[in-house]
PDB file of N, CA and C in Angstrom:
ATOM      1  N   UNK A   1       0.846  -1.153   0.000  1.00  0.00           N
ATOM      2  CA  UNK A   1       0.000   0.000   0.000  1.00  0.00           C
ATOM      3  C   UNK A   1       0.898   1.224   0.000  1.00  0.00           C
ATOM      4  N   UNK A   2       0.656   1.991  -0.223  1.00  0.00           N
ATOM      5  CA  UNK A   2       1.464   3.165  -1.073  1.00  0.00           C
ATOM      6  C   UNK A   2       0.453   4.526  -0.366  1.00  0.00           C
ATOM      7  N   UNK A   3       1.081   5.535   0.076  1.00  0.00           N
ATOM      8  CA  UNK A   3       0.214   6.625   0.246  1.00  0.00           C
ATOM      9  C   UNK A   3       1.127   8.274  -0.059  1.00  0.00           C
ATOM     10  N   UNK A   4       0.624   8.521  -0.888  1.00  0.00           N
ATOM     11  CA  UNK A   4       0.961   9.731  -1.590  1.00  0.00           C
ATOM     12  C   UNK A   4       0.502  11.432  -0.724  1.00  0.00           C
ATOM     13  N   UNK A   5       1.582  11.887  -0.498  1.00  0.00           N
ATOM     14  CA  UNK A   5       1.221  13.112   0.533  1.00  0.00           C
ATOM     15  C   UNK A   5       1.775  14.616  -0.656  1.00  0.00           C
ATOM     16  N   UNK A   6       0.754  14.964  -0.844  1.00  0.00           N
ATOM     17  CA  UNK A   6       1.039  16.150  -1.655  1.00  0.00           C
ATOM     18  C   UNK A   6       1.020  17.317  -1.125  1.00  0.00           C
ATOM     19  N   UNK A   7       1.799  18.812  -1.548  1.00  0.00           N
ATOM     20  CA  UNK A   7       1.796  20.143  -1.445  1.00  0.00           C
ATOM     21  C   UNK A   7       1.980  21.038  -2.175  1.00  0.00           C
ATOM     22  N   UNK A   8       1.588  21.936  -2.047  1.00  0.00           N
ATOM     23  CA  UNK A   8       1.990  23.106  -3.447  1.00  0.00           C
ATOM     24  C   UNK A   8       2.506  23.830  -2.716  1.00  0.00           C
ATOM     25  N   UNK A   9       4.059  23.956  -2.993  1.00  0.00           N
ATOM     26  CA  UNK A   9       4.845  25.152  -2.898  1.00  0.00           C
ATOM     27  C   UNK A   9       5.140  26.196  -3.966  1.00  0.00           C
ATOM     28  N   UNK A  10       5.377  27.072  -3.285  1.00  0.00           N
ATOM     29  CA  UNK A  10       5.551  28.491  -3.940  1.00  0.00           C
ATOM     30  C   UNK A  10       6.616  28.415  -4.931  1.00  0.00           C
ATOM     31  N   UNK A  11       8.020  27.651  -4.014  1.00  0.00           N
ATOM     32  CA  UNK A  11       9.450  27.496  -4.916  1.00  0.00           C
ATOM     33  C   UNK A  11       9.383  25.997  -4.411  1.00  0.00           C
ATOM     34  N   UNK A  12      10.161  25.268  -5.171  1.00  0.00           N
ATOM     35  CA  UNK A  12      11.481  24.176  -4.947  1.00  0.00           C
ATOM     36  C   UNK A  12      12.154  24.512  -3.551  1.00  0.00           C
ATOM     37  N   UNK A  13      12.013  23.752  -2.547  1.00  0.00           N
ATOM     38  CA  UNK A  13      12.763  23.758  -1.638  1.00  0.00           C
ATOM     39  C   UNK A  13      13.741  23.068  -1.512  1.00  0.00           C
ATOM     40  N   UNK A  14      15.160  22.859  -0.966  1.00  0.00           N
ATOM     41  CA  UNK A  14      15.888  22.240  -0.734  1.00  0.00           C
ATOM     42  C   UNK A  14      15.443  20.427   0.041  1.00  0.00           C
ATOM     43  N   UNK A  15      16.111  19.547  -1.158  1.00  0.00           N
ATOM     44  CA  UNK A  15      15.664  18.415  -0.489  1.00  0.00           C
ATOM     45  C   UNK A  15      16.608  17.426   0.249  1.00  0.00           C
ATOM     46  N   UNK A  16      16.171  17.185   1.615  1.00  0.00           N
ATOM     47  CA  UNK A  16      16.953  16.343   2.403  1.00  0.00           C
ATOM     48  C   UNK A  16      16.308  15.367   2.844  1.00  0.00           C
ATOM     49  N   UNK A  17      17.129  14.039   2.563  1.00  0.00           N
ATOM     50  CA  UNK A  17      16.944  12.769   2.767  1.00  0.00           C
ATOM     51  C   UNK A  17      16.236  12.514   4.635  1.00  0.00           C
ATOM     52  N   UNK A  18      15.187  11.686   4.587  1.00  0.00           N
ATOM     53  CA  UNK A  18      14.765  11.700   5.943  1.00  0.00           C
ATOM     54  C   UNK A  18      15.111  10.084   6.498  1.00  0.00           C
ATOM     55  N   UNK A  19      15.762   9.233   5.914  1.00  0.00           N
ATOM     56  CA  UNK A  19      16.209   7.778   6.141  1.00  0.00           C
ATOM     57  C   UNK A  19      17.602   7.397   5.053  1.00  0.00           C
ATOM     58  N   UNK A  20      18.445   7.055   6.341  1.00  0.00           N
ATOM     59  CA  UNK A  20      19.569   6.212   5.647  1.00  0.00           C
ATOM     60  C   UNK A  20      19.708   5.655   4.714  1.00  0.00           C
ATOM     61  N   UNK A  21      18.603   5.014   4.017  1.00  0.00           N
ATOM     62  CA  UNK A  21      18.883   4.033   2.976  1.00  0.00           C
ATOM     63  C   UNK A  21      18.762   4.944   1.786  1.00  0.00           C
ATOM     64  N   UNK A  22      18.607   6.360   2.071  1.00  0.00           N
ATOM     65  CA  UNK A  22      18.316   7.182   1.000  1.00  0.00           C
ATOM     66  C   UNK A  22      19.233   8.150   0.978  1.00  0.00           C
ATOM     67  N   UNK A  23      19.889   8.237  -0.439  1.00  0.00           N
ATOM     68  CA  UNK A  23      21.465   8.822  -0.383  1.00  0.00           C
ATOM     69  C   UNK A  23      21.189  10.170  -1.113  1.00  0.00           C
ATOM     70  N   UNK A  24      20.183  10.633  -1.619  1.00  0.00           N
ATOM     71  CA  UNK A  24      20.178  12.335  -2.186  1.00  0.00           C
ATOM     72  C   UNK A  24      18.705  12.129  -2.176  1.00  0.00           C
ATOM     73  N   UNK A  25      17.574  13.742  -2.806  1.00  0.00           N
ATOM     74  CA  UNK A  25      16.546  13.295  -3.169  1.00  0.00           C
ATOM     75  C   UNK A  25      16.978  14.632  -4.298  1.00  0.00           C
ATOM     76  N   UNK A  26      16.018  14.068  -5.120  1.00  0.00           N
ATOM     77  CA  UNK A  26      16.030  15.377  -6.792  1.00  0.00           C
ATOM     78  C   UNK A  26      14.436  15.571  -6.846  1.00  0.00           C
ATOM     79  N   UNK A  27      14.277  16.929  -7.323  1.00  0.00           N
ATOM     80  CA  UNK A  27      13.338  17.295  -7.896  1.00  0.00           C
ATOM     81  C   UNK A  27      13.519  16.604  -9.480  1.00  0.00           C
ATOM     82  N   UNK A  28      12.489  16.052 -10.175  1.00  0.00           N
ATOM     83  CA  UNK A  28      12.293  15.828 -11.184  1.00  0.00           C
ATOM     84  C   UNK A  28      11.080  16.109 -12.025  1.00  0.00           C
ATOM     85  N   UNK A  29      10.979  16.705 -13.182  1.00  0.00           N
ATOM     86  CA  UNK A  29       9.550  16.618 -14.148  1.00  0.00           C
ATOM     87  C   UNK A  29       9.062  15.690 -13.789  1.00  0.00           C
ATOM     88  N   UNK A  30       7.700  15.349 -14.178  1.00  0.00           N
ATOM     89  CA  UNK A  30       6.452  14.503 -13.754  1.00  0.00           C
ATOM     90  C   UNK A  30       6.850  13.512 -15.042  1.00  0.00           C
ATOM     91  N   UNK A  31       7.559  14.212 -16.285  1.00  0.00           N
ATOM     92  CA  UNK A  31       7.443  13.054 -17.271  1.00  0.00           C
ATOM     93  C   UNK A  31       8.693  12.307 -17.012  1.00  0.00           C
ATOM     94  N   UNK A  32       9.492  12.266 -16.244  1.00  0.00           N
ATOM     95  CA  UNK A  32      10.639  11.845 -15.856  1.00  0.00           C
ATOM     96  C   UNK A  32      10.438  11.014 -15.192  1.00  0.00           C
ATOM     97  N   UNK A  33       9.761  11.042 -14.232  1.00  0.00           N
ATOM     98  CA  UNK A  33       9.566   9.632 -13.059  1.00  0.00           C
ATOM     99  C   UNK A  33       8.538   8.578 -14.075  1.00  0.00           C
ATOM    100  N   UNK A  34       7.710   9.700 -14.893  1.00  0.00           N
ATOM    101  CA  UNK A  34       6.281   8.692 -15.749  1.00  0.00           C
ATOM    102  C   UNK A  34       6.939   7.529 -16.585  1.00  0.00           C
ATOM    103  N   UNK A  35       8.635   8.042 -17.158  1.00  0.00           N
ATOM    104  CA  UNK A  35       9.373   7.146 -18.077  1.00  0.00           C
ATOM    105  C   UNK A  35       9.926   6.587 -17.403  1.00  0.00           C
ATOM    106  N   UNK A  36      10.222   6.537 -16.975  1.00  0.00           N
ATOM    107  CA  UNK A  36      11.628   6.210 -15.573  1.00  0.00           C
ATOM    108  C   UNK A  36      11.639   4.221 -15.782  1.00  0.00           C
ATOM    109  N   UNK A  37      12.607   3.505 -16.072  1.00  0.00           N
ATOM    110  CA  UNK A  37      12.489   2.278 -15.463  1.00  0.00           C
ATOM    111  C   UNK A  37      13.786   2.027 -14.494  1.00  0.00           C
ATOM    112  N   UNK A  38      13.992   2.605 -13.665  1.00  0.00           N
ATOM    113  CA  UNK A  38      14.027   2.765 -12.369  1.00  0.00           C
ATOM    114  C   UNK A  38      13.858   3.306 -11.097  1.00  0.00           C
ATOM    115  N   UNK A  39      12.508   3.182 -11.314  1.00  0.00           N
ATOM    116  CA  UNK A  39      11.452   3.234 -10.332  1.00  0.00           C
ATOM    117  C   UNK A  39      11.779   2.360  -9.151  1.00  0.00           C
ATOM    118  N   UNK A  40      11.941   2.654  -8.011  1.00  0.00           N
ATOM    119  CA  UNK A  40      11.915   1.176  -6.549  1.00  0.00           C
ATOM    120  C   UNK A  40      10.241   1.065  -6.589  1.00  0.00           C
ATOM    121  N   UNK A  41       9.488   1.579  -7.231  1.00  0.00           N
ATOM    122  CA  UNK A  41       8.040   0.844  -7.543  1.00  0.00           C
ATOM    123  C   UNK A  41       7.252   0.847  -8.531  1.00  0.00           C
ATOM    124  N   UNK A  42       6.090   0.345  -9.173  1.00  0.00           N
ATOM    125  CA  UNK A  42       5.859   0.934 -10.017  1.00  0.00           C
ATOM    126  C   UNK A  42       5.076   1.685  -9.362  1.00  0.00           C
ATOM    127  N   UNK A  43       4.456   1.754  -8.416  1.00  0.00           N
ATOM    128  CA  UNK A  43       3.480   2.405  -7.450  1.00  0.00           C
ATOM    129  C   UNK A  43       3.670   3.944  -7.671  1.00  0.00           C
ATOM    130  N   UNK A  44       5.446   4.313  -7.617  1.00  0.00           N
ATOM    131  CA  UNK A  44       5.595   5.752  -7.475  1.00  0.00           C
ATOM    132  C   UNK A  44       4.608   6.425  -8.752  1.00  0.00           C
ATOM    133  N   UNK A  45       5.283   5.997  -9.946  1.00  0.00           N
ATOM    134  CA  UNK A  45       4.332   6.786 -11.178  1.00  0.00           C
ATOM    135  C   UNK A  45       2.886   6.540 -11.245  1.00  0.00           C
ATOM    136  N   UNK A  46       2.158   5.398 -10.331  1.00  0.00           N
ATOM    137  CA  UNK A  46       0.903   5.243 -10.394  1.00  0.00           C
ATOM    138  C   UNK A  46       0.254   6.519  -9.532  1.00  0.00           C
ATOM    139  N   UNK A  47       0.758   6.729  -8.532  1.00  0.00           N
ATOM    140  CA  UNK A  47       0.739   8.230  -7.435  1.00  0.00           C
ATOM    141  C   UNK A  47       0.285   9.099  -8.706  1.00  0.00           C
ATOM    142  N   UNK A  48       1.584   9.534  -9.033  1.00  0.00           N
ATOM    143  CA  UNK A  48       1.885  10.086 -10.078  1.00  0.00           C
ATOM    144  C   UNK A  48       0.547  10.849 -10.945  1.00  0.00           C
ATOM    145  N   UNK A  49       0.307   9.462 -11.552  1.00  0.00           N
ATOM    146  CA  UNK A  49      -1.047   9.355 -12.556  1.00  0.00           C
ATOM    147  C   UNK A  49      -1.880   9.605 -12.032  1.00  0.00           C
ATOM    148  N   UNK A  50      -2.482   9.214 -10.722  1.00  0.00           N
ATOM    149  CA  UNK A  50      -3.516   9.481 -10.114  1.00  0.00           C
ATOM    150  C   UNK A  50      -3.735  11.420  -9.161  1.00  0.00           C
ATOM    151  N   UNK A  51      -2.102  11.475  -8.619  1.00  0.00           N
ATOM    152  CA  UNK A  51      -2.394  13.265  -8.557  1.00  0.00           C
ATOM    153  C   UNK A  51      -2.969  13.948  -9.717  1.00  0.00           C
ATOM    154  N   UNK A  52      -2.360  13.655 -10.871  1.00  0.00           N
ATOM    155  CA  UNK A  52      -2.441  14.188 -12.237  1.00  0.00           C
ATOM    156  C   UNK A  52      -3.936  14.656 -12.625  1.00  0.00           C
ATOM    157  N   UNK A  53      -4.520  13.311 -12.954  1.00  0.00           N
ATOM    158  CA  UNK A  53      -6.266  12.804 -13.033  1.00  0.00           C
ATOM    159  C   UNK A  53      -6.846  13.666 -11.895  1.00  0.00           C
ATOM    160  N   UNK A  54      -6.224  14.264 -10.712  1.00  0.00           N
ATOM    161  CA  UNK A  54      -7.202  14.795  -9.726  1.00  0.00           C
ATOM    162  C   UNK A  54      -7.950  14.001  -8.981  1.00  0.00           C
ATOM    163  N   UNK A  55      -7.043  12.630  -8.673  1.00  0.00           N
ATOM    164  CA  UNK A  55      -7.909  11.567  -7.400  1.00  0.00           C
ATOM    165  C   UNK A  55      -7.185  12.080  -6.222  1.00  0.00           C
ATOM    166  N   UNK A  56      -8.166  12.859  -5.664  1.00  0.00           N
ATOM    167  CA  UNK A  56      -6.900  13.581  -3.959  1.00  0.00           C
ATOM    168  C   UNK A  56      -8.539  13.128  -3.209  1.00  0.00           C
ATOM    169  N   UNK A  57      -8.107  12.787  -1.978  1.00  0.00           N
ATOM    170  CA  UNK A  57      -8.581  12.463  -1.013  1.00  0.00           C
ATOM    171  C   UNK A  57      -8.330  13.490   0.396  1.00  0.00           C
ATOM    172  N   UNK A  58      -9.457  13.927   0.831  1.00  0.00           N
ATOM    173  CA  UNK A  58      -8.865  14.236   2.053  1.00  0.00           C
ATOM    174  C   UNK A  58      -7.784  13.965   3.260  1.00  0.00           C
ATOM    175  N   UNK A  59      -7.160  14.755   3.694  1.00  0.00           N
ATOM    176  CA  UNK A  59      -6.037  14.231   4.855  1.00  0.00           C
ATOM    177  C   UNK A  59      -6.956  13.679   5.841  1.00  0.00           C
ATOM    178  N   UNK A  60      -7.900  14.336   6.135  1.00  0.00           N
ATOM    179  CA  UNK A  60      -8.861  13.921   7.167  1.00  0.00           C
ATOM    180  C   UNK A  60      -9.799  12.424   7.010  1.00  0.00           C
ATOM    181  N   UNK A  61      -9.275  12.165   5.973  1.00  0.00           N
ATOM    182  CA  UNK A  61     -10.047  10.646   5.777  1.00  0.00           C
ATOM    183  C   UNK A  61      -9.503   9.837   6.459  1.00  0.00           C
ATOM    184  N   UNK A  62      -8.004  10.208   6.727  1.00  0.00           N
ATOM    185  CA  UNK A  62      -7.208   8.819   7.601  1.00  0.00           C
ATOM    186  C   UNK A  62      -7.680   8.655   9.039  1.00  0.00           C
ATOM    187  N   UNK A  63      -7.250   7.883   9.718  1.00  0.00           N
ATOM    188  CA  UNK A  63      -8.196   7.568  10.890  1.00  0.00           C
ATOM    189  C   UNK A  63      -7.675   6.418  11.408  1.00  0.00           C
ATOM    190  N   UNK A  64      -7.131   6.724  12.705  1.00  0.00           N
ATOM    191  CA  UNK A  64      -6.289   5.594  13.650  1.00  0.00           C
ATOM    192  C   UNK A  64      -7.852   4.578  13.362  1.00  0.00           C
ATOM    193  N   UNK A  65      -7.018   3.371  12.932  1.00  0.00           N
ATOM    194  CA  UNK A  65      -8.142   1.892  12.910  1.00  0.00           C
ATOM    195  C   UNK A  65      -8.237   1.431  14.415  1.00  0.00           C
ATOM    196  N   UNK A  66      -9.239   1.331  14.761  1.00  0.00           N
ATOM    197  CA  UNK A  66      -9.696   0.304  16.018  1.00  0.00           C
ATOM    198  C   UNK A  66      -8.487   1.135  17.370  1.00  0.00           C
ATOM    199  N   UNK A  67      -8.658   2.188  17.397  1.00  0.00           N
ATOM    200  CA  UNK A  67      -7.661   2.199  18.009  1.00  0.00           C
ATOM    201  C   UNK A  67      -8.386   3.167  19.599  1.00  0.00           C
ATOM    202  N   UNK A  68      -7.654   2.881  20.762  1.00  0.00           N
ATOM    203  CA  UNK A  68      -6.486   2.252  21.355  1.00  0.00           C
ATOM    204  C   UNK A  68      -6.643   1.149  20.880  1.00  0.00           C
ATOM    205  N   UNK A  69      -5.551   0.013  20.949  1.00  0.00           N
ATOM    206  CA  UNK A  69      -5.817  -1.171  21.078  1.00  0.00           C
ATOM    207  C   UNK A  69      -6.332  -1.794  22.160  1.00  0.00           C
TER     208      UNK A  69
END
């Protein structure tokens, strides 16, 4: 499962890696990741396709499940 967190910024901000296993991050065109076959998913460009199309969901839809435990 895959969950896509979007924002609209004003500029390009400086991007810094938030986990070790991740050694730079780049801004790239949308048609760049869309061609890309190296992707670590295909999931990322499916995001992708689906911001594009205008499938956004509320933040407020998420919702601790069953929770406390």
């Amino acid at each position: 499962m895959r969950f896509l967190f979007a924002i609209d910024l004003p500029r390009c901000v400086t991007a810094i890696p938030q986990d070790d296993d991740i050694d730079r991050c780049l801004w790239l065109p949308a048609e760049s990741i869309l061609t890309s076959d190296q992707l670590r998913s295909p999931l990322v460009a499916e995001s992708l396709r689906c911001y594009q199309r205008g499938e956004r969901l509320p933040l407020d839809l998420l919702q601790a499940f069953n929770w406390p435990f």
